[in-house]
N, C-alpha and C. Protein backbone atom coordinates (compact mmCIF):
# COMPACT_ATOMS: atom_id res chain seq x y z
N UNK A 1 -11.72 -2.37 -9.48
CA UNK A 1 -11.07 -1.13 -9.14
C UNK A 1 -10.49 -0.52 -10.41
N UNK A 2 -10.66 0.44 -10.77
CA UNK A 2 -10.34 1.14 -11.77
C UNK A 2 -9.00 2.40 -11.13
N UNK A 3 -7.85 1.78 -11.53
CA UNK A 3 -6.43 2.33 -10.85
C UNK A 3 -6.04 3.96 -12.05
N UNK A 4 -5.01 4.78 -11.05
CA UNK A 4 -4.87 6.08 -11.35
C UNK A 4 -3.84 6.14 -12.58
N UNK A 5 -3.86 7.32 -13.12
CA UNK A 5 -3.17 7.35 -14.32
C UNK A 5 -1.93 8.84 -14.12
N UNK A 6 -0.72 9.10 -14.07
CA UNK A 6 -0.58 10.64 -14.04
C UNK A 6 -0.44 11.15 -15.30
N UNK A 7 -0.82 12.60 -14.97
CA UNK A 7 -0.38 13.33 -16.58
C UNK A 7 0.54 12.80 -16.95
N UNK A 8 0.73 12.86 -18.41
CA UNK A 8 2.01 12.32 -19.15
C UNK A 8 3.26 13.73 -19.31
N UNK A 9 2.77 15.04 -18.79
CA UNK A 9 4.06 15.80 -17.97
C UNK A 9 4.50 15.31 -16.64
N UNK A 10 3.66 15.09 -15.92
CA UNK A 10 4.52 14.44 -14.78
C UNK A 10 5.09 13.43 -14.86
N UNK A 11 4.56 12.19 -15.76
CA UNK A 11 5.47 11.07 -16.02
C UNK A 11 6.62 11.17 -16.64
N UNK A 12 6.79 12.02 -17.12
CA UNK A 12 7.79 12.51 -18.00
C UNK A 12 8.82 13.04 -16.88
N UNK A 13 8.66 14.33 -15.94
CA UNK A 13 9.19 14.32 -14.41
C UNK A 13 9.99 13.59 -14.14
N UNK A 14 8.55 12.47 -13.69
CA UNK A 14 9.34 11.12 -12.64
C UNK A 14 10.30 10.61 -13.36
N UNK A 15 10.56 10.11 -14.83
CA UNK A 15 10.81 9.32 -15.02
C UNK A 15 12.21 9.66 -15.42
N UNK A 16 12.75 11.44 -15.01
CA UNK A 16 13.81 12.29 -14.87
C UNK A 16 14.34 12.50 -13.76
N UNK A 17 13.66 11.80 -12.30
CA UNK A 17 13.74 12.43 -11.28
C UNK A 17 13.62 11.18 -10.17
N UNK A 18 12.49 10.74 -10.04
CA UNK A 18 12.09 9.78 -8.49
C UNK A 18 11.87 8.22 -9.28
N UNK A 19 11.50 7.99 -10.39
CA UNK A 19 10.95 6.86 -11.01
C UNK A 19 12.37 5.89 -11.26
N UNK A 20 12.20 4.58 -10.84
CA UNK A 20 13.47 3.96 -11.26
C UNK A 20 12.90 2.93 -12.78
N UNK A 21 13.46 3.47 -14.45
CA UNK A 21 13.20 2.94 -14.91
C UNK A 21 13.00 1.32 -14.84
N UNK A 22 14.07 0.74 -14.11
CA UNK A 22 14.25 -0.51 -14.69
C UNK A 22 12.83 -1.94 -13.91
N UNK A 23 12.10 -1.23 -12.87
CA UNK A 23 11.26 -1.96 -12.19
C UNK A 23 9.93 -0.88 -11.57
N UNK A 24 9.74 0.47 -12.32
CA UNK A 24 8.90 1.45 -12.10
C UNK A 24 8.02 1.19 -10.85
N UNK A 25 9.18 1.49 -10.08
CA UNK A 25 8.90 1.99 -8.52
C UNK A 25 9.54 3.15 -8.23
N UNK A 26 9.56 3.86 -7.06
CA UNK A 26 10.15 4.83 -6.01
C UNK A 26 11.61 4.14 -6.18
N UNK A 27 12.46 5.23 -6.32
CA UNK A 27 13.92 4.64 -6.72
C UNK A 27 14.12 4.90 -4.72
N UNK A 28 14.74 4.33 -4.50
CA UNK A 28 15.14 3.65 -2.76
C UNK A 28 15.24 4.68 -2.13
N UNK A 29 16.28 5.72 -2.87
CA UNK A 29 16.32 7.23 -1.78
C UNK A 29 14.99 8.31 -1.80
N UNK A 30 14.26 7.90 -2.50
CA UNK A 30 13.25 8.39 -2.71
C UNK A 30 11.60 8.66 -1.39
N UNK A 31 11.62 9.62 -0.83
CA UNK A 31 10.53 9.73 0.11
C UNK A 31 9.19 10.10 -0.32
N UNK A 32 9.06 10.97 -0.43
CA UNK A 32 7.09 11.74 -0.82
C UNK A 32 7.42 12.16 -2.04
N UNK A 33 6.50 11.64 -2.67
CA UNK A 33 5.82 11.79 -3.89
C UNK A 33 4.76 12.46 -4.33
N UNK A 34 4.57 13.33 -4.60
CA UNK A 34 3.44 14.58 -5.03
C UNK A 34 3.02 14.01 -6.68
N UNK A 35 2.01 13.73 -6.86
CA UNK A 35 1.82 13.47 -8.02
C UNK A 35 0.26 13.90 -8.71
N UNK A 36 0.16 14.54 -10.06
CA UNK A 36 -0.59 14.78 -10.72
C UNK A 36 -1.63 14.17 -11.60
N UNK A 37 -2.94 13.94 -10.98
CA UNK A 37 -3.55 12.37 -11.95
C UNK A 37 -4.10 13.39 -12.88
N UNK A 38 -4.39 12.40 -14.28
CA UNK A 38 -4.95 12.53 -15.37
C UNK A 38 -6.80 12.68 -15.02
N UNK A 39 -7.09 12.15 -13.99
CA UNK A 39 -8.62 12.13 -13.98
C UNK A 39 -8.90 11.89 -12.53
N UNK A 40 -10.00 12.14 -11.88
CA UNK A 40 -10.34 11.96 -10.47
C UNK A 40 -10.00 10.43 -9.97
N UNK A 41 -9.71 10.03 -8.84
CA UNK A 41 -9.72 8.72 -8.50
C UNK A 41 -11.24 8.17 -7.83
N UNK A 42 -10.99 7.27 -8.27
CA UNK A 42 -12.40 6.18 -7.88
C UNK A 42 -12.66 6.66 -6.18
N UNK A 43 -13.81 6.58 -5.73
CA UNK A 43 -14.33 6.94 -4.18
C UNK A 43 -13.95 5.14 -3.11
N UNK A 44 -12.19 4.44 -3.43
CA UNK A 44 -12.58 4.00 -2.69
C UNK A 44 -11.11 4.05 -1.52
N UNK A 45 -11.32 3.24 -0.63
CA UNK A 45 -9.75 3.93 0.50
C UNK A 45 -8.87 3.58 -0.43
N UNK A 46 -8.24 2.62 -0.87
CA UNK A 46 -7.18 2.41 -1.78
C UNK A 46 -7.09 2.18 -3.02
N UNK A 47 -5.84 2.60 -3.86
CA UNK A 47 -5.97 2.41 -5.11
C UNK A 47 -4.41 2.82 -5.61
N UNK A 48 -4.28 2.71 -6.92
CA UNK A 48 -2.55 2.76 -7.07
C UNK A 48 -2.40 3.30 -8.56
N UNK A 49 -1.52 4.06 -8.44
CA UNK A 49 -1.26 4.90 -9.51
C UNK A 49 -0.25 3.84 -10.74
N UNK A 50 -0.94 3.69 -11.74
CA UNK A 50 -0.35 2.18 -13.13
C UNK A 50 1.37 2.90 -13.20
N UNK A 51 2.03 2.11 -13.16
CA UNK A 51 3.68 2.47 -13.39
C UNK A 51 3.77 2.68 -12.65
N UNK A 52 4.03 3.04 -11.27
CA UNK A 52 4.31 4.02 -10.83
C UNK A 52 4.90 3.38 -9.70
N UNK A 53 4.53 2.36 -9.01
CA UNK A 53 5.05 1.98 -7.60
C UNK A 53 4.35 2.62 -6.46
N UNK A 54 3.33 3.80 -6.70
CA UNK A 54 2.60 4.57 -6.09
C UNK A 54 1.29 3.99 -5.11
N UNK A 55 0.85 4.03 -4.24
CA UNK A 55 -0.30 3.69 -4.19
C UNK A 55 -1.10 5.47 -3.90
N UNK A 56 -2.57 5.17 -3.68
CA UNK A 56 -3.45 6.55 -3.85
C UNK A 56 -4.13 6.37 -2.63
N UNK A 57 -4.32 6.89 -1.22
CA UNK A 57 -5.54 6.24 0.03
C UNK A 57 -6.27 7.65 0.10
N UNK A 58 -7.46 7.23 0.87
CA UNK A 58 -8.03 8.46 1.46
C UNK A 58 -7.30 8.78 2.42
N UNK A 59 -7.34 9.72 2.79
CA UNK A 59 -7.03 10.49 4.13
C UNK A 59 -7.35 9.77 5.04
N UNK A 60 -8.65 9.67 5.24
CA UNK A 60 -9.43 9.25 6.27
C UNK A 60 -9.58 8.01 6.59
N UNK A 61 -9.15 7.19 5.52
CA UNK A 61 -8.45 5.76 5.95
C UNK A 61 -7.28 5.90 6.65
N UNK A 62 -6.54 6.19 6.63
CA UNK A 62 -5.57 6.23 7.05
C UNK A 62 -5.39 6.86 8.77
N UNK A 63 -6.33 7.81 8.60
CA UNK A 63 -6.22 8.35 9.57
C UNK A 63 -6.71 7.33 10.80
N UNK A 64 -7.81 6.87 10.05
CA UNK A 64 -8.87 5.11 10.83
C UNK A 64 -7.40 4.67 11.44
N UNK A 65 -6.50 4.12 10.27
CA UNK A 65 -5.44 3.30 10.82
C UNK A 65 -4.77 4.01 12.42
N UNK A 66 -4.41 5.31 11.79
CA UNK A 66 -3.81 6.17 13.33
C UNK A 66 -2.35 6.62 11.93
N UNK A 67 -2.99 8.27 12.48
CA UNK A 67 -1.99 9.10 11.58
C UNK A 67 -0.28 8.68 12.19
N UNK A 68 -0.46 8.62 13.37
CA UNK A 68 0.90 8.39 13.98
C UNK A 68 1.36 7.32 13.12
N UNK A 69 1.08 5.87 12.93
CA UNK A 69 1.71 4.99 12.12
C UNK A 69 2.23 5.16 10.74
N UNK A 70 0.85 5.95 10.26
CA UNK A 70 1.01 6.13 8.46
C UNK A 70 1.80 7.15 8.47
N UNK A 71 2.10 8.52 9.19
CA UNK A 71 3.30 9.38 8.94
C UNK A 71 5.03 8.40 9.55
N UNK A 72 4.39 7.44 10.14
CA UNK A 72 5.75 6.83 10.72
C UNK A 72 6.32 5.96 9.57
N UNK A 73 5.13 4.73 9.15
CA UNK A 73 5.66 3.54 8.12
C UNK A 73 5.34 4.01 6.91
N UNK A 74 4.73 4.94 6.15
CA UNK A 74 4.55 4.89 4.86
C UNK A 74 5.18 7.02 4.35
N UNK A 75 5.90 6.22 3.12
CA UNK A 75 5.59 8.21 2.62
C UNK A 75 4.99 8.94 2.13
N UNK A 76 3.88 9.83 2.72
CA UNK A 76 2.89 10.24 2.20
C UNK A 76 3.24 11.46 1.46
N UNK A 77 2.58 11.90 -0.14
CA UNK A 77 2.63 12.75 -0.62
C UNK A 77 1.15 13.40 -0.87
N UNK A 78 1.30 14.46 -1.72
CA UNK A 78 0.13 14.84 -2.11
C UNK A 78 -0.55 14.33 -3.66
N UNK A 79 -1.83 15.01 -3.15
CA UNK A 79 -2.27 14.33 -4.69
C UNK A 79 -2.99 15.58 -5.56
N UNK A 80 -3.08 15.52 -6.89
CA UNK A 80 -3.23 16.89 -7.71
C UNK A 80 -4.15 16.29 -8.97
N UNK A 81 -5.59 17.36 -9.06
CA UNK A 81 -5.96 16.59 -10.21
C UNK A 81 -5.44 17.34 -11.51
N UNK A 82 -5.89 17.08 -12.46
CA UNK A 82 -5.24 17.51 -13.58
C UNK A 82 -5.46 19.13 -14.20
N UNK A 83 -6.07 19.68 -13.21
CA UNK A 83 -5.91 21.40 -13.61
C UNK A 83 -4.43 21.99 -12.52
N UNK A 84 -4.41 20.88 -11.46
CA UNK A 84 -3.18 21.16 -10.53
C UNK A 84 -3.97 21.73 -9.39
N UNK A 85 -5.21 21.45 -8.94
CA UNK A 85 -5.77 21.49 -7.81
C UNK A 85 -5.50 20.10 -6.76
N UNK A 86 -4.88 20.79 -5.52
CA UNK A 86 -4.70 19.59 -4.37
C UNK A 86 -6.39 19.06 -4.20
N UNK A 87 -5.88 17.63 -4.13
CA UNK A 87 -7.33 16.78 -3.52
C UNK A 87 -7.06 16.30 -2.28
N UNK A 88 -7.40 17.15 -1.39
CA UNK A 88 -7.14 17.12 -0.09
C UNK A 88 -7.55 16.21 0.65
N UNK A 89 -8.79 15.46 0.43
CA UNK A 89 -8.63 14.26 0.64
C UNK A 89 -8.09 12.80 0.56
N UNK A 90 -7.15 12.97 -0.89
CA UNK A 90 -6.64 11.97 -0.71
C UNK A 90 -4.66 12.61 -0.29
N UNK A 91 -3.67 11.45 -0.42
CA UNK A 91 -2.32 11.13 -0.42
C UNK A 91 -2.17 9.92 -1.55
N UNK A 92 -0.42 9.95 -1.70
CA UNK A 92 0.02 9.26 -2.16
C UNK A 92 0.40 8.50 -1.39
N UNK A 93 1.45 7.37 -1.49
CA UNK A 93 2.20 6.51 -0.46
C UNK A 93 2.73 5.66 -1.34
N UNK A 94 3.87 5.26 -0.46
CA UNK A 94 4.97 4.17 -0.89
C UNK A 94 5.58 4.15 0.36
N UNK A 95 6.96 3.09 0.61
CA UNK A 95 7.58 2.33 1.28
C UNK A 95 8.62 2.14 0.77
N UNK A 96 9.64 1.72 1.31
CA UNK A 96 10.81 1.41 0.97
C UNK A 96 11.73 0.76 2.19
N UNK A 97 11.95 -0.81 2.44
CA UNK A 97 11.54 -1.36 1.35
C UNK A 97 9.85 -2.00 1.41
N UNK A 98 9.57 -2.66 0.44
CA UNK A 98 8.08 -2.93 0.24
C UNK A 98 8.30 -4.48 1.06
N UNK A 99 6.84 -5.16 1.38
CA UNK A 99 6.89 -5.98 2.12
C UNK A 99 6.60 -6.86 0.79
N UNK A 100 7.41 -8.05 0.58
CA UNK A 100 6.86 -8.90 -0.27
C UNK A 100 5.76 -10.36 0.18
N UNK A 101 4.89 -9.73 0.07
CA UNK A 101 3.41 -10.78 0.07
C UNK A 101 4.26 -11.91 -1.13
N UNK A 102 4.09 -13.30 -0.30
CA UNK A 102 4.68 -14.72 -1.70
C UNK A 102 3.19 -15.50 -1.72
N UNK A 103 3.64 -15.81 -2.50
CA UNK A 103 2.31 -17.07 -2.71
C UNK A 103 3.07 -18.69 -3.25
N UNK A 104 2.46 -19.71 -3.14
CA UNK A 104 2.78 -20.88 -3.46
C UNK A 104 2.51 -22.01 -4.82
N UNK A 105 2.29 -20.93 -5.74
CA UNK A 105 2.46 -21.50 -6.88
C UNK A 105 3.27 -20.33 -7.72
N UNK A 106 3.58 -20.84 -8.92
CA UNK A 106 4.32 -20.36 -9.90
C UNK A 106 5.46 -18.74 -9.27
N UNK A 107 5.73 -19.37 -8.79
CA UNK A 107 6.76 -17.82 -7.87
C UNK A 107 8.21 -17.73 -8.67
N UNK A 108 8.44 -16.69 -8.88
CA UNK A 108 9.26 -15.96 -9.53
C UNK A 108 9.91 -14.72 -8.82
N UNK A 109 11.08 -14.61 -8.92
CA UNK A 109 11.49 -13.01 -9.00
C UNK A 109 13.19 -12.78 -9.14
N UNK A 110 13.24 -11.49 -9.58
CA UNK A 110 14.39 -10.54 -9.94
C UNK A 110 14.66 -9.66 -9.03
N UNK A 111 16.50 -9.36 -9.06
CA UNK A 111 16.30 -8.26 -8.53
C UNK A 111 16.75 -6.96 -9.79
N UNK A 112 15.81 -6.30 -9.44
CA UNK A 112 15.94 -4.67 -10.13
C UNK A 112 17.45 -4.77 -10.71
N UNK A 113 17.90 -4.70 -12.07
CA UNK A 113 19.21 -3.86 -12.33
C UNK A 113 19.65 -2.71 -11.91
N UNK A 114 18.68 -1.59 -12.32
CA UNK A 114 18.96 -0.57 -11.84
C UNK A 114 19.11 -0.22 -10.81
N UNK A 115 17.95 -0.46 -9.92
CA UNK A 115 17.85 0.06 -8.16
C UNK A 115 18.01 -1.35 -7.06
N UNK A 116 18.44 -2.18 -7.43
CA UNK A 116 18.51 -3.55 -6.86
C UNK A 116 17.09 -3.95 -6.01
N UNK A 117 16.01 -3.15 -5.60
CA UNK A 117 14.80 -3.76 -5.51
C UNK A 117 14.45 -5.39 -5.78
N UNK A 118 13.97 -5.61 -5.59
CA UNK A 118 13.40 -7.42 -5.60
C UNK A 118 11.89 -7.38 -5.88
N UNK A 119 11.97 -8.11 -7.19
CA UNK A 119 10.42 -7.86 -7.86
C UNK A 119 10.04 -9.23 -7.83
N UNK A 120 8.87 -9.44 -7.23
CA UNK A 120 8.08 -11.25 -7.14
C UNK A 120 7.59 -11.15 -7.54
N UNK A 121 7.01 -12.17 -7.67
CA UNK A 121 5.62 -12.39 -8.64
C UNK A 121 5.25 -13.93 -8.35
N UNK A 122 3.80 -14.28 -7.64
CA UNK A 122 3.71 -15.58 -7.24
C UNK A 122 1.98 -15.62 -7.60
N UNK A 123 1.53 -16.90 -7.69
CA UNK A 123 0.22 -17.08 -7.92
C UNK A 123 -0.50 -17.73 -6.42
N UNK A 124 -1.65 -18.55 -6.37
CA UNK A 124 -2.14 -19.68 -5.21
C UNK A 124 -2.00 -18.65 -3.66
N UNK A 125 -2.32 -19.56 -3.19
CA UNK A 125 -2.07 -18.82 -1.71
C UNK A 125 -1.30 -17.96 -1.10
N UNK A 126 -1.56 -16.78 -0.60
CA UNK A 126 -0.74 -15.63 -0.11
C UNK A 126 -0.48 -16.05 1.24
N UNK A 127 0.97 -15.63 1.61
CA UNK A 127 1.74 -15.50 2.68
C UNK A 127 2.89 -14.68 2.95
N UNK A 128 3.35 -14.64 4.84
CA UNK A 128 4.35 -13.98 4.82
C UNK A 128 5.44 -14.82 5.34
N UNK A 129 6.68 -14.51 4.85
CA UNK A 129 8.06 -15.53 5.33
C UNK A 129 9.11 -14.78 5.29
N UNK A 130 9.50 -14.20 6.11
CA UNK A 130 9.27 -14.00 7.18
C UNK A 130 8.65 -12.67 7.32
N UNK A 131 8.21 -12.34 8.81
CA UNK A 131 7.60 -11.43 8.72
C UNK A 131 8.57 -10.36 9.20
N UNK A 132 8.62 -9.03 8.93
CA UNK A 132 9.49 -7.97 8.63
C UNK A 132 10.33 -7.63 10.48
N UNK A 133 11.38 -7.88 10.20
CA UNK A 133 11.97 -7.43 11.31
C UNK A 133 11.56 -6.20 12.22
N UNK A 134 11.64 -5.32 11.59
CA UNK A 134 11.03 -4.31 12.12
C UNK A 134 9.95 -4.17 12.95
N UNK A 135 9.98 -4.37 14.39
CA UNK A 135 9.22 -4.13 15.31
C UNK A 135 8.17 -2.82 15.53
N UNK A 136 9.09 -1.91 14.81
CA UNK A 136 8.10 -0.50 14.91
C UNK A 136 7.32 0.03 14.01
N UNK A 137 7.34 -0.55 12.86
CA UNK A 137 6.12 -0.45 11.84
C UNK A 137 5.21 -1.46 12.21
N UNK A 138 3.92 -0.96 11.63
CA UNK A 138 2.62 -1.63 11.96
C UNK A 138 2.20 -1.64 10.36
N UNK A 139 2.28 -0.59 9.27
CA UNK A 139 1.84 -0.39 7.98
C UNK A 139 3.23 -0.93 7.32
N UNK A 140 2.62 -1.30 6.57
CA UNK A 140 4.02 -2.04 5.26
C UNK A 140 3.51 -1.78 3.55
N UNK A 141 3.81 -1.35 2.93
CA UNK A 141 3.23 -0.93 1.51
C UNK A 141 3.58 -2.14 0.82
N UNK A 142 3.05 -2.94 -0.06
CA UNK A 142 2.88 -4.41 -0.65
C UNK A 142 2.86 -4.13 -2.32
N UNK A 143 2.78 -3.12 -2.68
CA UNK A 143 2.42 -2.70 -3.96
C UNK A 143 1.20 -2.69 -4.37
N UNK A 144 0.75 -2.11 -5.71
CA UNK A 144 -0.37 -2.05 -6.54
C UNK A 144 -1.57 -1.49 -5.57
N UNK A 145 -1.12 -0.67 -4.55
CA UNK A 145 -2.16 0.06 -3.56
C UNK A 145 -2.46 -0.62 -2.19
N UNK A 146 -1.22 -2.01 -2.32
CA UNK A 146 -2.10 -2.36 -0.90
C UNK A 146 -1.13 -2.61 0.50
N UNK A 147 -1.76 -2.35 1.02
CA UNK A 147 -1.23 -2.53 2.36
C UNK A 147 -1.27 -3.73 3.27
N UNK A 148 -0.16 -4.29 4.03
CA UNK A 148 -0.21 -5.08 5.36
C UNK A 148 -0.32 -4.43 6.49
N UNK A 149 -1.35 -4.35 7.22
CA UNK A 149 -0.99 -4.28 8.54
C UNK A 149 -1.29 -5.17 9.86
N UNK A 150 -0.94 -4.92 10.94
CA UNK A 150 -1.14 -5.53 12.19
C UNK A 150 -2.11 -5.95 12.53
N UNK A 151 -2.20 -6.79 13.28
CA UNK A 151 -3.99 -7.03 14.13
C UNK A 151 -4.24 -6.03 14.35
N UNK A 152 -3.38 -5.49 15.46
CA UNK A 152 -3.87 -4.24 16.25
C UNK A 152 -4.24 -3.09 15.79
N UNK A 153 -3.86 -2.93 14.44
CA UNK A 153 -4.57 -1.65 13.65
C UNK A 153 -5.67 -2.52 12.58
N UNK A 154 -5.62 -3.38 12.68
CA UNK A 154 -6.86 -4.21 11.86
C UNK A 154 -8.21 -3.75 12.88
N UNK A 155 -7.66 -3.90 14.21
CA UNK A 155 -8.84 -4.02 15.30
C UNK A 155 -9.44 -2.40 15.27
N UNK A 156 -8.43 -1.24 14.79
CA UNK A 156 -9.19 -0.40 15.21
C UNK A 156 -10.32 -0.15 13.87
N UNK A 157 -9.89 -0.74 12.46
CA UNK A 157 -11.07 -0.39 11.44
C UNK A 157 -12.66 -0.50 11.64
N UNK A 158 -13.07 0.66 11.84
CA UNK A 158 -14.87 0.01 10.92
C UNK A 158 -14.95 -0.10 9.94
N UNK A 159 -14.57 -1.49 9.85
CA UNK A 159 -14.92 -2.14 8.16
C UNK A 159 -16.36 -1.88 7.28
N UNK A 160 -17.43 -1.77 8.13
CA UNK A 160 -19.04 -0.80 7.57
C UNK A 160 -18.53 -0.06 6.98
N UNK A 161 -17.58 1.08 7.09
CA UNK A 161 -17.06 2.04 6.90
C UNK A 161 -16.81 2.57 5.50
N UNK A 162 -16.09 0.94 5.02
CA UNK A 162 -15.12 0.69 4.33
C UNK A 162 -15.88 -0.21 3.09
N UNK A 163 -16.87 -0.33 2.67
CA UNK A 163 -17.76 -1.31 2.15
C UNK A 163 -16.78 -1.55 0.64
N UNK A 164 -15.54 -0.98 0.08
CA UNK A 164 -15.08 -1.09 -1.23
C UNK A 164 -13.59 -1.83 -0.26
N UNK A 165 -13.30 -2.63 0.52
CA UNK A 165 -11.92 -2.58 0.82
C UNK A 165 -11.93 -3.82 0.90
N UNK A 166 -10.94 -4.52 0.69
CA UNK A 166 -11.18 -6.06 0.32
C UNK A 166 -9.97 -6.21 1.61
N UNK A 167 -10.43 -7.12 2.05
CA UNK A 167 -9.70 -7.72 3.43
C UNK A 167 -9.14 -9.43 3.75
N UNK A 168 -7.88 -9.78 3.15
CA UNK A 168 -7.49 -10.96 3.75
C UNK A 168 -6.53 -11.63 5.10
N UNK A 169 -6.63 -12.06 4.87
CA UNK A 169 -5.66 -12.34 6.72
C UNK A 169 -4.56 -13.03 5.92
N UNK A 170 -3.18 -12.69 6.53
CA UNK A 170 -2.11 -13.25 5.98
C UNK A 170 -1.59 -14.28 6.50
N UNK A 171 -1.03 -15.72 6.70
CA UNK A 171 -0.55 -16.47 7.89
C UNK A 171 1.12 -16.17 7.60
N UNK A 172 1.99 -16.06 8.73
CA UNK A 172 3.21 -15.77 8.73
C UNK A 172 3.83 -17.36 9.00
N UNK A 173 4.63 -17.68 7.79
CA UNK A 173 5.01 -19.04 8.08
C UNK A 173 6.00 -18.94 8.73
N UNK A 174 6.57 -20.24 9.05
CA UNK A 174 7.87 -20.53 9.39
C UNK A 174 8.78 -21.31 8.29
N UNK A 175 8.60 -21.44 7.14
CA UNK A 175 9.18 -21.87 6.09
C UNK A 175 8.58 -21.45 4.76
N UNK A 176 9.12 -21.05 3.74
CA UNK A 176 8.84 -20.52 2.62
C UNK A 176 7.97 -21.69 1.66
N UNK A 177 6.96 -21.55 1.02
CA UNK A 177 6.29 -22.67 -0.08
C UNK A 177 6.97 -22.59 -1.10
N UNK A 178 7.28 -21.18 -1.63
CA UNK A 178 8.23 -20.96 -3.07
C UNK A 178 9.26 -21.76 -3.24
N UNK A 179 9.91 -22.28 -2.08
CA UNK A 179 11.32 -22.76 -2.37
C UNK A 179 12.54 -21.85 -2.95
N UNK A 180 12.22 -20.82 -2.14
CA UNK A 180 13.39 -18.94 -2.01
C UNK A 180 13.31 -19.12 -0.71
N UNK A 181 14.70 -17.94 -0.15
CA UNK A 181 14.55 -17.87 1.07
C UNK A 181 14.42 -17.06 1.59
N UNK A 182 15.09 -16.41 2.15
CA UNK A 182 14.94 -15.35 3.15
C UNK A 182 14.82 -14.24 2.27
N UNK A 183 14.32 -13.02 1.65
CA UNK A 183 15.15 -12.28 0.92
C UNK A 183 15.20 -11.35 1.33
N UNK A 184 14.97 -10.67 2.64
CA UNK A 184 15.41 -9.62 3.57
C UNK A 184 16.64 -9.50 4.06
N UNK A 185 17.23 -11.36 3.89
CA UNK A 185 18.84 -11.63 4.37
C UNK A 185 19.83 -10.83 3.53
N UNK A 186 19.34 -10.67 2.02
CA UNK A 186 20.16 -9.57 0.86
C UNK A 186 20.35 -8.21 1.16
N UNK A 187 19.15 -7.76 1.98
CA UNK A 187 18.89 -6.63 1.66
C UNK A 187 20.68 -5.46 2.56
């Protein structure tokens, strides 16, 4: 996957405005994001804008998922190529907060100075511990463009559809491998 780049005027923007230096994500109060790429994005449903905390989807993925969810769990902005023409097919997106996917080797993390965010970083097997309180989201933004969601919106994809989208199944434990705990209990 070859990920998005924005003009270096708009980075300049964000990084006055929505960008939280200290862990370059969506600073927390932060909703839709309109952002300006340097060059077209790759033809596939997901992808994520470098720095940025951003991810990039088609439309029409999303829409697969059910617009009702993605205008409910994620914030969608627009997307602009670099003469400042909307690409109407795609959006931006982010979350707040992000769902942290752990894994069971070498796991690490901080929280943000600036925006108190919680940044992981784990290697080996992916999992969830716990899985997000929130009963009424189905989409959860994970970073670097990708998304968790539900069976039940898993069930409605045609994955044919989708021939660039890489698909794993998550198991939701009942005890953490990292040896961290809860970290939704902070939030």
């Amino acid at each position: 996957m070859e990920s998005c780049d924005i003009t270096k005027i708009s980075y300049e923007e964000a990084r006055k405005s929505w960008l939280c230096m200290g862990c370059c994500s969506p600073k927390p109060s932060i909703r839709e994001v309109d952002v300006y790429l340097d060059a077209l994005p790759e033809n596939i449903p997901l992808n994520f804008v470098n720095g940025c905390g951003l991810g990039i989807a088609k439309k029409a993925f999303l829409l697969e998922l059910g617009e009702t969810e993605a205008q409910r769990d994620l914030y969608l902005g627009r997307v602009y190529d670099p003469d400042g023409n909307q690409l109407d097919e795609y959006v931006s997106y982010h979350s707040y907060p992000e769902i942290i996917v752990r894994g069971d080797q070498h796991a690490n993390y901080h929280r943000c100075i600036e925006c108190g965010r919680i940044r992981y970083f784990a290697m080996g097997r992916q999992y969830l511990y716990p899985f997000p309180s929130s009963k009424e989201s189905s989409i959860y933004y994970k970073g670097n463009g990708g998304l968790v969601i539900t069976i039940d919106l898993f069930q409605r994809l045609n994955l044919a559809q989708w021939c660039k989208l890489a698909v794993d199944p998550l198991p939701v434990l009942d005890e953490p491998l990292d040896g961290f705990g809860d970290f939704n209990a902070d939030l």
